[in-house]
C-alpha atoms as a PDB file:
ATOM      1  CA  UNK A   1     -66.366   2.194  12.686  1.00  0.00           C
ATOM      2  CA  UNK A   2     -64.519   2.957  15.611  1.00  0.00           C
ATOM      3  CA  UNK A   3     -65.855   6.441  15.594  1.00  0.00           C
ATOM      4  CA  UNK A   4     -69.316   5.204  15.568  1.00  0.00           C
ATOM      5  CA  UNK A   5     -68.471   2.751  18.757  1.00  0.00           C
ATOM      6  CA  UNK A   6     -67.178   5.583  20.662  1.00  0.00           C
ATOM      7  CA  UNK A   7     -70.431   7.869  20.098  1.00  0.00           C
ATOM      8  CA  UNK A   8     -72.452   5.359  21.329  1.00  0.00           C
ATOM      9  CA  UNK A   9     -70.372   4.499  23.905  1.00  0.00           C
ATOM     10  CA  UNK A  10     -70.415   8.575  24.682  1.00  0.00           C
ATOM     11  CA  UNK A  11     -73.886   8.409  24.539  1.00  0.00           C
ATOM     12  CA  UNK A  12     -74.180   5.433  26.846  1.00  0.00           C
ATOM     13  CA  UNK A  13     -72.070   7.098  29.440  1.00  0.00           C
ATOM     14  CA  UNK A  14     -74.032  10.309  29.560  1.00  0.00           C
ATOM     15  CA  UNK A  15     -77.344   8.489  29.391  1.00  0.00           C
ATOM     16  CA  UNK A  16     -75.895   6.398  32.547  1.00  0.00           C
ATOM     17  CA  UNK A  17     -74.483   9.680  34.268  1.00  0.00           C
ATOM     18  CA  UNK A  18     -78.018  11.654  33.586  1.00  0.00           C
ATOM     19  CA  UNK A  19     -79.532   8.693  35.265  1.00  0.00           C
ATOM     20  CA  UNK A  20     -77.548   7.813  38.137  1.00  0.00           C
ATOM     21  CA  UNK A  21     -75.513  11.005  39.120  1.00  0.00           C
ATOM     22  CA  UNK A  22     -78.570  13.118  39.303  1.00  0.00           C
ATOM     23  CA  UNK A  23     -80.577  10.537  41.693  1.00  0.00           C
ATOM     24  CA  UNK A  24     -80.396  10.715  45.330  1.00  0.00           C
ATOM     25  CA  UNK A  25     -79.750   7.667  47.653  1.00  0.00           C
ATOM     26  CA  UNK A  26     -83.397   6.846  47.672  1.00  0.00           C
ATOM     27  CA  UNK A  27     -83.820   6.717  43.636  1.00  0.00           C
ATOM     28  CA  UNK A  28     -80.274   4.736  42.997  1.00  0.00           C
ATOM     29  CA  UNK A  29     -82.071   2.406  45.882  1.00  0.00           C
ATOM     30  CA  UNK A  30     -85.056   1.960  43.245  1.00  0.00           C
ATOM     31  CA  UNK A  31     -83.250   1.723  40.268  1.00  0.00           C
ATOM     32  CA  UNK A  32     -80.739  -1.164  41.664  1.00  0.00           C
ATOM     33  CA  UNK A  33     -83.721  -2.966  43.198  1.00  0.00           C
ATOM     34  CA  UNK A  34     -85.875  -3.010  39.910  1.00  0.00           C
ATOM     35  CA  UNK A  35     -82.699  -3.610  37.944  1.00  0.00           C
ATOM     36  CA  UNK A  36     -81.734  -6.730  40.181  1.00  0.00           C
ATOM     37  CA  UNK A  37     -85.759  -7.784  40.072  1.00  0.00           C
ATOM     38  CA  UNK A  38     -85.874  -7.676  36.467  1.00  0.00           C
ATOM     39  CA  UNK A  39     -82.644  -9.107  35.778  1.00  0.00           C
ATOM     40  CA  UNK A  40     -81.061  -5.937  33.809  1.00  0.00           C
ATOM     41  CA  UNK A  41     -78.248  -5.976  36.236  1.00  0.00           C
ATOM     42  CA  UNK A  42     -76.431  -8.588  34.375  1.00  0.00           C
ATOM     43  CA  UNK A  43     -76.317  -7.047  31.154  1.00  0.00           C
ATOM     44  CA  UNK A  44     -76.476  -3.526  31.926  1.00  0.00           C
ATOM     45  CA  UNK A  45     -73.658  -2.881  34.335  1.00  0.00           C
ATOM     46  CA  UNK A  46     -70.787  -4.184  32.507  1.00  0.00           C
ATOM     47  CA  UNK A  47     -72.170  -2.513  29.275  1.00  0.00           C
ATOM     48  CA  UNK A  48     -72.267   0.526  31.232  1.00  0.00           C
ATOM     49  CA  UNK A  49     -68.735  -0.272  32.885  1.00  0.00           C
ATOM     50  CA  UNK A  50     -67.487  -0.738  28.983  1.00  0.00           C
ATOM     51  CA  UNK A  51     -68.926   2.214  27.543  1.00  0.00           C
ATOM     52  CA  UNK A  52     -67.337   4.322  30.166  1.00  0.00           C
ATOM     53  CA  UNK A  53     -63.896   3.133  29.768  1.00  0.00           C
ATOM     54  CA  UNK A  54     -64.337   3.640  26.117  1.00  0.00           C
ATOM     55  CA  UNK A  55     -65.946   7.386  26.579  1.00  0.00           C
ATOM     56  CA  UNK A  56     -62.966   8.282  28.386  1.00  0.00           C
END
């Protein structure tokens, strides 16, 4: 099981790093606007912020 939690939360992390450290100013603009407008920032920062301290 805990293997399993940290693959996904490997996968999460690169997903989130293939996303956002690729992007320039202008596209993390975008993606935090329609996040915000759709209401994905709630859940899908600290998920992110999780997975990333379990990645590493």
């Amino acid at each position: 099981m805990a293997g399993l939690i940290q693959r996904t939360a490997t996968a999460i992390d690169e997903m989130w790093q293939s996303i956002w450290g690729d992007a320039s100013r202008g596209e993390k603009i975008i993606i935090a606007i329609v996040l915000l407008v759709t209401g994905l920032a709630i859940p899908v920062i600290p998920i992110v912020w999780i997975a990333r301290l379990i990645a590493n």
